[in-house]
PDB file of N, CA and C in Angstrom:
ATOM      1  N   UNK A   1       0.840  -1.155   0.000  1.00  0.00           N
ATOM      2  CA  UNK A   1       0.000   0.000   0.000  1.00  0.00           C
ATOM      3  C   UNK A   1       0.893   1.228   0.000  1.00  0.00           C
ATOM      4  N   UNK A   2       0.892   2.034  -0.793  1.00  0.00           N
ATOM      5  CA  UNK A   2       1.764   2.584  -1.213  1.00  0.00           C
ATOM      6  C   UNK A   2       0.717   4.363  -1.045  1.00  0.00           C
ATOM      7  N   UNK A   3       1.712   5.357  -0.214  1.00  0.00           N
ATOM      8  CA  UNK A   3       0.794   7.071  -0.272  1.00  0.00           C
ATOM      9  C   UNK A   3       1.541   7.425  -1.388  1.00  0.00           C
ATOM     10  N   UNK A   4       1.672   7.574  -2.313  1.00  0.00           N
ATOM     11  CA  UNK A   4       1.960   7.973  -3.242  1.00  0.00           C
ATOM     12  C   UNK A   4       1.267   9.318  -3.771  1.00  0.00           C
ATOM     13  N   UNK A   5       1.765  10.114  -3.734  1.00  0.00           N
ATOM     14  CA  UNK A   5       0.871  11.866  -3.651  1.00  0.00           C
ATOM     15  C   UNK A   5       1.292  12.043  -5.418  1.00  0.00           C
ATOM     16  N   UNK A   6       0.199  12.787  -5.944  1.00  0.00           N
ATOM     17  CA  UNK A   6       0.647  12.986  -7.365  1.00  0.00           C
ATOM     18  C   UNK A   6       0.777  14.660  -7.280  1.00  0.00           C
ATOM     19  N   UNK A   7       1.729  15.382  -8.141  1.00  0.00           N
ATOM     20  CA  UNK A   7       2.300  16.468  -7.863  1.00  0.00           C
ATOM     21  C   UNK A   7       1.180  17.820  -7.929  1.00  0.00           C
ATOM     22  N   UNK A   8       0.347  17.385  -8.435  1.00  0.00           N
ATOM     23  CA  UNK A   8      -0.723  18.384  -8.393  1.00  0.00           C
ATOM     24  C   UNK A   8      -1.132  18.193  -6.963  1.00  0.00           C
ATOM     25  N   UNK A   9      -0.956  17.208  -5.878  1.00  0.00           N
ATOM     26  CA  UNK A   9      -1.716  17.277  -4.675  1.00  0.00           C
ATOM     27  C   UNK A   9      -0.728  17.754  -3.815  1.00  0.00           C
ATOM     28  N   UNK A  10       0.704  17.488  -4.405  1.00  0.00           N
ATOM     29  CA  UNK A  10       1.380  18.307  -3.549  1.00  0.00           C
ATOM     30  C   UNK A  10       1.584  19.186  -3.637  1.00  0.00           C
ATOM     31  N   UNK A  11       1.524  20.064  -5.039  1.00  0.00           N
ATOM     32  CA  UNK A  11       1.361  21.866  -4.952  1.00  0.00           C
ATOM     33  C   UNK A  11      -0.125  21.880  -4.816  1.00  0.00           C
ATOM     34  N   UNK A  12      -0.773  21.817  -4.452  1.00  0.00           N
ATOM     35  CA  UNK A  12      -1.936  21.829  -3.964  1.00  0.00           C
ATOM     36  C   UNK A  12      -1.932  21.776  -2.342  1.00  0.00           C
ATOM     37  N   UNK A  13      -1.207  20.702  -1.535  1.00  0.00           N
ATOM     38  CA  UNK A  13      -0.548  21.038  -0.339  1.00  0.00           C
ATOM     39  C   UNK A  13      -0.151  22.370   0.021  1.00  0.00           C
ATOM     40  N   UNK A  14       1.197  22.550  -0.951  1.00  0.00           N
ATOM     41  CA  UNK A  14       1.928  23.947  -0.503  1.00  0.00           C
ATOM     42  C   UNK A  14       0.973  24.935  -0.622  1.00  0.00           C
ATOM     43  N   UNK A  15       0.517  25.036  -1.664  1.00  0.00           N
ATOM     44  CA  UNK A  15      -0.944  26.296  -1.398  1.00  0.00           C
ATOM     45  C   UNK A  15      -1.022  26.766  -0.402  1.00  0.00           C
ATOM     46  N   UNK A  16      -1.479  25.763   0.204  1.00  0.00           N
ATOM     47  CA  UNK A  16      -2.503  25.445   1.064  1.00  0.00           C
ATOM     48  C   UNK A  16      -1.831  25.816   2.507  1.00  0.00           C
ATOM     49  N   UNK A  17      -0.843  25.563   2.289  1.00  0.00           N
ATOM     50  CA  UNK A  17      -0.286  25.872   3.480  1.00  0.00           C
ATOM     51  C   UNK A  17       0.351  27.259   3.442  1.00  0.00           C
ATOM     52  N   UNK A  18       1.300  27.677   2.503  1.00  0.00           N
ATOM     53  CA  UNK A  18       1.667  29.006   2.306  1.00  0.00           C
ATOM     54  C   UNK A  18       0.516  29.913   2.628  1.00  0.00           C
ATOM     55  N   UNK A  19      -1.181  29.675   2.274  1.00  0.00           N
ATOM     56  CA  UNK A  19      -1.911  30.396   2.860  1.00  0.00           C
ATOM     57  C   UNK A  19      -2.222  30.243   3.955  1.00  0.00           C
ATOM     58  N   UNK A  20      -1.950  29.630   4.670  1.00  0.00           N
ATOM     59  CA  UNK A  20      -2.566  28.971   6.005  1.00  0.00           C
ATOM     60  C   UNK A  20      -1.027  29.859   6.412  1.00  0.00           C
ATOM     61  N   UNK A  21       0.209  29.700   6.410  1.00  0.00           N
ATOM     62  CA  UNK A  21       1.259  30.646   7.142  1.00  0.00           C
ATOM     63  C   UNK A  21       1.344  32.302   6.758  1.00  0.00           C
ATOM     64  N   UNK A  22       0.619  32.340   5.049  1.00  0.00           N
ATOM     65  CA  UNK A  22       0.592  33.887   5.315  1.00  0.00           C
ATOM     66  C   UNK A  22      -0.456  34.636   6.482  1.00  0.00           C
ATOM     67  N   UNK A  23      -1.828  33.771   6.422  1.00  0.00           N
ATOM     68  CA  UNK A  23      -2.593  34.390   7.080  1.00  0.00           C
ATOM     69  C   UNK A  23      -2.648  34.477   8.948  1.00  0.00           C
ATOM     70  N   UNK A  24      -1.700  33.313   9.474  1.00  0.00           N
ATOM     71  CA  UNK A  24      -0.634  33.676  10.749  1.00  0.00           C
ATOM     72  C   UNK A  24       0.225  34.503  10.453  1.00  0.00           C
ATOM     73  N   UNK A  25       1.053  34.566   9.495  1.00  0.00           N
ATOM     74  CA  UNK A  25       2.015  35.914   9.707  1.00  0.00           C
ATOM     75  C   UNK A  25       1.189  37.213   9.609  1.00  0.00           C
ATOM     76  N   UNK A  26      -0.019  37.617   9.191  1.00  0.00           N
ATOM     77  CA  UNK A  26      -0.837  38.509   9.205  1.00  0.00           C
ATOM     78  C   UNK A  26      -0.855  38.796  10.380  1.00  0.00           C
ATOM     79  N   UNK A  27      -1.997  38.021  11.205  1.00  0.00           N
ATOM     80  CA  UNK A  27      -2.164  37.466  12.692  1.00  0.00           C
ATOM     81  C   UNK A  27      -1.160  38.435  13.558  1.00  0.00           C
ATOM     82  N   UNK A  28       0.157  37.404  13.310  1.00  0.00           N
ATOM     83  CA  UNK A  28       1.404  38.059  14.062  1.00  0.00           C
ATOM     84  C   UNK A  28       1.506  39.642  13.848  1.00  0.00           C
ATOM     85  N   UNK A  29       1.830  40.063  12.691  1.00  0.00           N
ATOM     86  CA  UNK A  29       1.770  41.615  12.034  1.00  0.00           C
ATOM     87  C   UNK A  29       1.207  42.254  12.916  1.00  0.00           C
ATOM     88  N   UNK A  30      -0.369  41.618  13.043  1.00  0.00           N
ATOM     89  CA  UNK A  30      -1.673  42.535  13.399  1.00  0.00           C
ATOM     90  C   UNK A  30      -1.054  42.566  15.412  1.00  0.00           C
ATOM     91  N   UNK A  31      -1.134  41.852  16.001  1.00  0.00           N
ATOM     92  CA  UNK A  31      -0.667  41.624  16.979  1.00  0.00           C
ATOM     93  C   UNK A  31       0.427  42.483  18.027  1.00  0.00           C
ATOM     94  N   UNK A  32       1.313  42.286  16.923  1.00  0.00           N
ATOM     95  CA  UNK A  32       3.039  43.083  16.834  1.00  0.00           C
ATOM     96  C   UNK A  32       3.078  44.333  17.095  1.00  0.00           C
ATOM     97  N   UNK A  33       1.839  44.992  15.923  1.00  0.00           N
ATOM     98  CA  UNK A  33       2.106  46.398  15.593  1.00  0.00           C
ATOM     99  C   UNK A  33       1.653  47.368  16.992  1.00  0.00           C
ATOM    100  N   UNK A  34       2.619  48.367  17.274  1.00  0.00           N
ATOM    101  CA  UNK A  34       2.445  49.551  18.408  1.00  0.00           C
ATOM    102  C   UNK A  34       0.939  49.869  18.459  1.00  0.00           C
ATOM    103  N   UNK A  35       0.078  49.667  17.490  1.00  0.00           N
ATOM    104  CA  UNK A  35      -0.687  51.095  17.980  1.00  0.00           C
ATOM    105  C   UNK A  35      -2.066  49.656  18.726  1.00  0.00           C
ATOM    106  N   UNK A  36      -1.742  48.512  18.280  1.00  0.00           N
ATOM    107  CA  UNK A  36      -2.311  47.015  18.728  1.00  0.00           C
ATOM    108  C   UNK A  36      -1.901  47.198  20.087  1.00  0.00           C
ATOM    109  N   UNK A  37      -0.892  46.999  20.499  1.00  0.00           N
ATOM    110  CA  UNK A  37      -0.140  46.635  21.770  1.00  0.00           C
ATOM    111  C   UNK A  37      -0.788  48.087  22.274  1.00  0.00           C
ATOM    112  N   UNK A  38      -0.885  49.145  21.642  1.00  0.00           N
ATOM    113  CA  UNK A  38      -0.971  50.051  22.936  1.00  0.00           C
ATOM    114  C   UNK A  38      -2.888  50.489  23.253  1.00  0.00           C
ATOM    115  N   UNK A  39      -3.100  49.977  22.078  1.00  0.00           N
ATOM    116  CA  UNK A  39      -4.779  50.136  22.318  1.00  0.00           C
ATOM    117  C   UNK A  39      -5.049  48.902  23.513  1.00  0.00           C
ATOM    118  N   UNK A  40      -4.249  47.686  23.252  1.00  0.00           N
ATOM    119  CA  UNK A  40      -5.036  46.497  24.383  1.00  0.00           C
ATOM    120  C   UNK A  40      -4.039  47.087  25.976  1.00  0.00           C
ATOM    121  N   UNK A  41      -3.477  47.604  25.415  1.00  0.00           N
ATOM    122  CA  UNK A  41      -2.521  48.246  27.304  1.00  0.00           C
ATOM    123  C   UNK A  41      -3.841  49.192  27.370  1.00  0.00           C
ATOM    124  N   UNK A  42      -4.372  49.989  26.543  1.00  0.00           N
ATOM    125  CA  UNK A  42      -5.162  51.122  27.130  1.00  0.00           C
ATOM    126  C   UNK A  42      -6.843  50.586  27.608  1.00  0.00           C
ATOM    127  N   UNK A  43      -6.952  49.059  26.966  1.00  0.00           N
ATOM    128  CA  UNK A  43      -7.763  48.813  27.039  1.00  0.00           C
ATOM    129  C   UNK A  43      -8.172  47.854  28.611  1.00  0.00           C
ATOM    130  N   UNK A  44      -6.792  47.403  28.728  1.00  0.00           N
ATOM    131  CA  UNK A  44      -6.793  46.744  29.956  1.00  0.00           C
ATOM    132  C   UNK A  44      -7.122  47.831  30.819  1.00  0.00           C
ATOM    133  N   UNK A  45      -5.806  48.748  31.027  1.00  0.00           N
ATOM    134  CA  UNK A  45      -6.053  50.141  31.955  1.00  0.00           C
ATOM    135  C   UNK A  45      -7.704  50.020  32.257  1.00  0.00           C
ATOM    136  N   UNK A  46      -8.230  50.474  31.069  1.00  0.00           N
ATOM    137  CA  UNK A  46      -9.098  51.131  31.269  1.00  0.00           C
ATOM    138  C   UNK A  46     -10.344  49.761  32.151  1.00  0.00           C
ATOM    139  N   UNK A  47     -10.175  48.729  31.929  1.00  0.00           N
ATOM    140  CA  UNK A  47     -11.076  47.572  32.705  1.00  0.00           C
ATOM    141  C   UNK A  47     -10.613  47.676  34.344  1.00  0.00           C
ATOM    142  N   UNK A  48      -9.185  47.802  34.099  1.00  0.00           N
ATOM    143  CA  UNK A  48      -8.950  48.064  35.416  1.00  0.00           C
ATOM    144  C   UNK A  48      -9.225  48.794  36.096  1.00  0.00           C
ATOM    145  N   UNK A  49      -9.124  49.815  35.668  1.00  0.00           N
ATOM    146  CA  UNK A  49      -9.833  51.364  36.475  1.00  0.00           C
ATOM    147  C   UNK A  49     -11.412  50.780  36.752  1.00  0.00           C
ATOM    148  N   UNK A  50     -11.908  50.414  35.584  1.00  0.00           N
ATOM    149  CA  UNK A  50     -13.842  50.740  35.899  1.00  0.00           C
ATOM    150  C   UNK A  50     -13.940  49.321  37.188  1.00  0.00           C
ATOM    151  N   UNK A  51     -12.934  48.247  37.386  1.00  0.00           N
ATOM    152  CA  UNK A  51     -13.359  47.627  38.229  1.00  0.00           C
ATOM    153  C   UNK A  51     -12.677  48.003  39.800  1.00  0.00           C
ATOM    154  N   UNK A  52     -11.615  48.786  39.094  1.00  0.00           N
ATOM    155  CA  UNK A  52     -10.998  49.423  41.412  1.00  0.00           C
ATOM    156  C   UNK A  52     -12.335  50.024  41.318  1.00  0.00           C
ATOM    157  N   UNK A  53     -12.858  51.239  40.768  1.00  0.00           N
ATOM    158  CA  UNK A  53     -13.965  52.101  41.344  1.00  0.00           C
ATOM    159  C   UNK A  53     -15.113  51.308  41.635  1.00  0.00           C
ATOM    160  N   UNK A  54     -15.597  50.356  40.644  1.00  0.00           N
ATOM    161  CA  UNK A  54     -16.835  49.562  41.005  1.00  0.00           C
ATOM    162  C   UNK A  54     -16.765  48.861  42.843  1.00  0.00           C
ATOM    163  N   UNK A  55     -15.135  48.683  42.768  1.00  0.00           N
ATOM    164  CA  UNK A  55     -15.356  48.182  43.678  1.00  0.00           C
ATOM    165  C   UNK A  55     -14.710  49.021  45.463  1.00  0.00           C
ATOM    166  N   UNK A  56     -14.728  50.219  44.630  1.00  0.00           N
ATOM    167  CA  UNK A  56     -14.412  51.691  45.292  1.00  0.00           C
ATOM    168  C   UNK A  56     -15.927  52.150  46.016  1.00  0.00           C
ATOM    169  N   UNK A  57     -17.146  52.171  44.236  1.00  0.00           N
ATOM    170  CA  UNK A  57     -18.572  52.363  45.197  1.00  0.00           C
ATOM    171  C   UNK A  57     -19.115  51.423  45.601  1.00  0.00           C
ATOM    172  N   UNK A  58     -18.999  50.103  45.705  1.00  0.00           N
ATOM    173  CA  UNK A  58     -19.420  49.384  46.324  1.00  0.00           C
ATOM    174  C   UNK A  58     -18.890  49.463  47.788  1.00  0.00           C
ATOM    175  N   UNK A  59     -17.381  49.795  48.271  1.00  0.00           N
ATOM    176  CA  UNK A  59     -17.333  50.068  49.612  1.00  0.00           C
ATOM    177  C   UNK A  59     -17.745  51.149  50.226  1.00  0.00           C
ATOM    178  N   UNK A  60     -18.007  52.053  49.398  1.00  0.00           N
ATOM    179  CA  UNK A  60     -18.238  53.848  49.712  1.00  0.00           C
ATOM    180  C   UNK A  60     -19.806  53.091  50.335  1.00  0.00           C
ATOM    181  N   UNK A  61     -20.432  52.180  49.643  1.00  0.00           N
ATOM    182  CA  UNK A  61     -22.100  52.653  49.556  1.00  0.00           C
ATOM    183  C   UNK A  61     -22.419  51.576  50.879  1.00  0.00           C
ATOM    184  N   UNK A  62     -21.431  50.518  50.918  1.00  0.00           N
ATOM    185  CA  UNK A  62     -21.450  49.985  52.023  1.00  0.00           C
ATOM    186  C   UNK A  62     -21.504  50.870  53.280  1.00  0.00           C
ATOM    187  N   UNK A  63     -20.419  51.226  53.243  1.00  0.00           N
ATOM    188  CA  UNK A  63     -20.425  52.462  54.235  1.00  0.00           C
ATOM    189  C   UNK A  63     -21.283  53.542  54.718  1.00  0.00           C
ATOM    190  N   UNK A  64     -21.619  53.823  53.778  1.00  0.00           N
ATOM    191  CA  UNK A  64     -22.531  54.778  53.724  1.00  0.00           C
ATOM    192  C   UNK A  64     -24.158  53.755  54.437  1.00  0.00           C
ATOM    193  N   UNK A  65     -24.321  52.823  53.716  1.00  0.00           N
ATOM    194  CA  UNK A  65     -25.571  51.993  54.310  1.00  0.00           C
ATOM    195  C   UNK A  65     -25.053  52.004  56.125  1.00  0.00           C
ATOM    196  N   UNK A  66     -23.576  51.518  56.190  1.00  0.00           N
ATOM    197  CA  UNK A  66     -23.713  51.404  57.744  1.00  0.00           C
ATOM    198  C   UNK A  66     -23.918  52.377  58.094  1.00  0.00           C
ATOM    199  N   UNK A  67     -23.384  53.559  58.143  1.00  0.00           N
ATOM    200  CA  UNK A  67     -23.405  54.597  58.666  1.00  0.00           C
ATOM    201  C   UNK A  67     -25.137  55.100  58.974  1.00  0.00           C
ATOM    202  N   UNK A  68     -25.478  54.971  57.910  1.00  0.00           N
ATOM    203  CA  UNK A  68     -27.003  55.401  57.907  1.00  0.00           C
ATOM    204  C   UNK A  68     -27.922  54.131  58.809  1.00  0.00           C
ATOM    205  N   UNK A  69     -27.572  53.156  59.064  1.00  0.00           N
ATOM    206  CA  UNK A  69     -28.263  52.241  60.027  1.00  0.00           C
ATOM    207  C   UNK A  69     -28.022  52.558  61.597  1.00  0.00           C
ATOM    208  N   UNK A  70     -26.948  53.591  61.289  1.00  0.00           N
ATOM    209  CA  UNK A  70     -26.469  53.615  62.910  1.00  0.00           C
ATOM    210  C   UNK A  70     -27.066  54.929  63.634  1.00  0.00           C
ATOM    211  N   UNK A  71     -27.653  55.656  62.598  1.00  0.00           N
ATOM    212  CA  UNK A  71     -28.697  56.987  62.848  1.00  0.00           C
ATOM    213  C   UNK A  71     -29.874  56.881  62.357  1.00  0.00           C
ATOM    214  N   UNK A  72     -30.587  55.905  61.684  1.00  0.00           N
ATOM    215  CA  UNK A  72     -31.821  56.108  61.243  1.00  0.00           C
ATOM    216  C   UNK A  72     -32.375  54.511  61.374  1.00  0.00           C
ATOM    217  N   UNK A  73     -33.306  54.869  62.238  1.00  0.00           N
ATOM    218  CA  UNK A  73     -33.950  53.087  62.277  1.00  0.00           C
ATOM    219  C   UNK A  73     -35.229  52.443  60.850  1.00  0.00           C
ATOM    220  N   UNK A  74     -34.741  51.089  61.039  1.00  0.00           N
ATOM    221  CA  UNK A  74     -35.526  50.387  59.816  1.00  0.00           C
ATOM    222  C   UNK A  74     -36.948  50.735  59.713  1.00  0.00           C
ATOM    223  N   UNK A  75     -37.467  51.568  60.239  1.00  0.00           N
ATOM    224  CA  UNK A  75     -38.640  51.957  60.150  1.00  0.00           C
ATOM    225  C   UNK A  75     -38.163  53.698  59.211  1.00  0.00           C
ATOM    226  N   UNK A  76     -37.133  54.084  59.195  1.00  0.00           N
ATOM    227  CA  UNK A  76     -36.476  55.230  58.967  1.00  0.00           C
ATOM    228  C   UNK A  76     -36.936  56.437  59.867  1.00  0.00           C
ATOM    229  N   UNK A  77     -37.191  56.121  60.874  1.00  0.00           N
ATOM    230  CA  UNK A  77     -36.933  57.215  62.007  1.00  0.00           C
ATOM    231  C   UNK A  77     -35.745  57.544  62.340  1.00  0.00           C
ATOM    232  N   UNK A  78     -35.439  59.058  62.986  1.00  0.00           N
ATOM    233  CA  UNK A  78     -33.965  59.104  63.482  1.00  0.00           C
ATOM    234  C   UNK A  78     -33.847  58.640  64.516  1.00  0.00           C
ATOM    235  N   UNK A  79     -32.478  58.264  64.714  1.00  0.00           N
ATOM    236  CA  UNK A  79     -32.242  57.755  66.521  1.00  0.00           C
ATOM    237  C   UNK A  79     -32.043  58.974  67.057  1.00  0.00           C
ATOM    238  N   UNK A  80     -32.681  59.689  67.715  1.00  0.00           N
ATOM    239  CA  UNK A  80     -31.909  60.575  68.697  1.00  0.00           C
ATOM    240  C   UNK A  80     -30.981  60.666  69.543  1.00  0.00           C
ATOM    241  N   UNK A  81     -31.117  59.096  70.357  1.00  0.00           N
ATOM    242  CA  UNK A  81     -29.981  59.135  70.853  1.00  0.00           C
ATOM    243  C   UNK A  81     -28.688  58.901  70.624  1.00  0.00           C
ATOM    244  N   UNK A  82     -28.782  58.370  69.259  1.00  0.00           N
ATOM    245  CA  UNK A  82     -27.434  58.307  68.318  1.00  0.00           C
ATOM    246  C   UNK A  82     -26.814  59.523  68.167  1.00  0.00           C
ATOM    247  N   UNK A  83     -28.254  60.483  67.386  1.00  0.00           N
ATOM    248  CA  UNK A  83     -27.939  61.682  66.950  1.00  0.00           C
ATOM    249  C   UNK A  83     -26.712  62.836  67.796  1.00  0.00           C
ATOM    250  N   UNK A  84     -27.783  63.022  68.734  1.00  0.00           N
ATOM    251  CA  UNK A  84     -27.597  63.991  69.784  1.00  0.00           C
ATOM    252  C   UNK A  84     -25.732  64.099  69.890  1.00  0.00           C
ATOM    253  N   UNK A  85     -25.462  62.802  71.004  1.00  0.00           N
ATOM    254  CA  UNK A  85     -24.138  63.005  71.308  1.00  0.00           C
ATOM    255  C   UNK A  85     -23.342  63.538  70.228  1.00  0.00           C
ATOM    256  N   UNK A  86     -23.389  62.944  69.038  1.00  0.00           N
ATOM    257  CA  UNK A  86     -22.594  63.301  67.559  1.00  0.00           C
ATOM    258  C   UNK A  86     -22.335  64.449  67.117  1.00  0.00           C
ATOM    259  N   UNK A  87     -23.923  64.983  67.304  1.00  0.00           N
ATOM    260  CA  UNK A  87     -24.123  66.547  66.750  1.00  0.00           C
ATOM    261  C   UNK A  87     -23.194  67.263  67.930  1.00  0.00           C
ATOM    262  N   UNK A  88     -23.267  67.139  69.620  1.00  0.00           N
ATOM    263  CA  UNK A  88     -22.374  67.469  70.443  1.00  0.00           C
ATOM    264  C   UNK A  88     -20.994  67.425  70.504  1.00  0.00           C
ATOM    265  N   UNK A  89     -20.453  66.301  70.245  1.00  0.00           N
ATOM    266  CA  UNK A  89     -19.402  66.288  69.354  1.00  0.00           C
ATOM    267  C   UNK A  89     -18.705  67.126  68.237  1.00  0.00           C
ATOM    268  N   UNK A  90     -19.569  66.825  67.391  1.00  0.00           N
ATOM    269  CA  UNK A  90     -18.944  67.773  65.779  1.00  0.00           C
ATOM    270  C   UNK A  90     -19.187  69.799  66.421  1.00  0.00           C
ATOM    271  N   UNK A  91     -20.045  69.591  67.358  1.00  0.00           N
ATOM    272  CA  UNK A  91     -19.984  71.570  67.776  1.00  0.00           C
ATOM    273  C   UNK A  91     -19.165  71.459  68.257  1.00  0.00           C
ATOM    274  N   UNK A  92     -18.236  70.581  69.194  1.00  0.00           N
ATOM    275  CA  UNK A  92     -17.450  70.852  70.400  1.00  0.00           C
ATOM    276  C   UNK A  92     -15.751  70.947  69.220  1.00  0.00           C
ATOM    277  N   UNK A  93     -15.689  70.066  68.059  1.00  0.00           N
ATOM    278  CA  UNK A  93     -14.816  70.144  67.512  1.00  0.00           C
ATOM    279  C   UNK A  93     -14.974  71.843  66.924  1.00  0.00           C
ATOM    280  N   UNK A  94     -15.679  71.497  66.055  1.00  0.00           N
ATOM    281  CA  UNK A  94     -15.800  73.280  65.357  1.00  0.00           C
ATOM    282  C   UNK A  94     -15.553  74.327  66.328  1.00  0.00           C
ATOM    283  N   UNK A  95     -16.225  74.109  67.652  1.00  0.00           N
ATOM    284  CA  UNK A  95     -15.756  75.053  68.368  1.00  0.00           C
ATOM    285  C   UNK A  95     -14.464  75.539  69.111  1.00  0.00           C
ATOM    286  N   UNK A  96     -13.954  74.224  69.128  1.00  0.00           N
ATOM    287  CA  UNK A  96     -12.225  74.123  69.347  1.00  0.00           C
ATOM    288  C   UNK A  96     -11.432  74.949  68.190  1.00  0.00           C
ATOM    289  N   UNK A  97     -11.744  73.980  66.674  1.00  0.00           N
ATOM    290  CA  UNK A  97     -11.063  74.581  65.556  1.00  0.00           C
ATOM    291  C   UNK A  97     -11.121  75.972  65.396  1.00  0.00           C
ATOM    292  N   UNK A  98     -12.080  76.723  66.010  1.00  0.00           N
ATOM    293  CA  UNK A  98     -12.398  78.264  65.653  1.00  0.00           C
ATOM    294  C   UNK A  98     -12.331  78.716  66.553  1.00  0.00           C
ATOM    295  N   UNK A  99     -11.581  78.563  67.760  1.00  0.00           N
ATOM    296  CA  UNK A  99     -11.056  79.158  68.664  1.00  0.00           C
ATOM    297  C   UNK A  99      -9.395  78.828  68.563  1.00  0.00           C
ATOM    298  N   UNK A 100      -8.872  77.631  68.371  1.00  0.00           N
ATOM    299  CA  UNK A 100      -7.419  77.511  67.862  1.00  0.00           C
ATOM    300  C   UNK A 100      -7.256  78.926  66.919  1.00  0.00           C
ATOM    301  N   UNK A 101      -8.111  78.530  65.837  1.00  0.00           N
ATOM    302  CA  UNK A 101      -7.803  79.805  64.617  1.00  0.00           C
ATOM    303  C   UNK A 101      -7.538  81.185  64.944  1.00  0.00           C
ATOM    304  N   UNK A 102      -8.647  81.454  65.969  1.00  0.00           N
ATOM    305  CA  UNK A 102      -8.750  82.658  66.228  1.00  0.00           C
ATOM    306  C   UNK A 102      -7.118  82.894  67.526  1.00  0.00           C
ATOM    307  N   UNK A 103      -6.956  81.859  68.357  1.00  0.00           N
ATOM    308  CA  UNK A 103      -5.685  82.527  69.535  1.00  0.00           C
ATOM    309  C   UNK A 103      -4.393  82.502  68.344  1.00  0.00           C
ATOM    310  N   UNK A 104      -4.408  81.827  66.961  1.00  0.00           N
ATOM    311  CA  UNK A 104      -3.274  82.046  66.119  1.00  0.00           C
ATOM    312  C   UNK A 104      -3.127  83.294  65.390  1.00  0.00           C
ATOM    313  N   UNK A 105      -4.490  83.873  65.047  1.00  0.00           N
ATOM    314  CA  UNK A 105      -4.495  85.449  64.425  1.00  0.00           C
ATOM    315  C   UNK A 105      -3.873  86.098  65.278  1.00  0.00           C
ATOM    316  N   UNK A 106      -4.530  85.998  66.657  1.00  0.00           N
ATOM    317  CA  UNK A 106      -4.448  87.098  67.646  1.00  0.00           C
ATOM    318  C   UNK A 106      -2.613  87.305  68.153  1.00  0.00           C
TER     319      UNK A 106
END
């Protein structure tokens, strides 16, 4: 049993293949070229960025949910007694900061 290829099947082969390697060396070309390489760098960047922030507002909003559970009850009333001390707090700072300010003018 004999493969015996007749020469029309083997330039018919090479064809076949010379197109099959030009259209990888295309491939490669396309691949290779700067403005390829720098669109998929800009393109990564840019996935990267939209997923730190996604996962930037997802902690912001977390936060923000706790924060808001810790002054406003599930019925969405305020806590007062949450409130109160806080608001006492944040005057007692402001009122520090604007008295610092003011013994540094003076």
């Amino acid at each position: 049993m004999s493969d015996a290829r007749t020469p029309a099947q083997i330039e018919a082969d090479i064809r076949s293949r010379r197109d099959q390697l030009a259209v990888t060396l295309d491939e490669i070309g396309v691949r290779l070229h700067p403005s390829t390489i720098v669109g998929d760098a800009k393109a990564r960047f840019a996935s990267a960025v939209d997923h730190t922030a996604g996962r930037a507002y997802v902690a912001v909003n977390r936060t923000v949910s706790d924060v808001k559970a810790q002054f406003v009850s599930d019925e969405g009333a305020p806590r007062v007694e949450r409130i109160v001390p806080v608001a006492l707090v944040a005057v007692g700072l402001v009122g520090l900061l604007a008295l610092s300010a003011r013994k540094r003018r003076a």
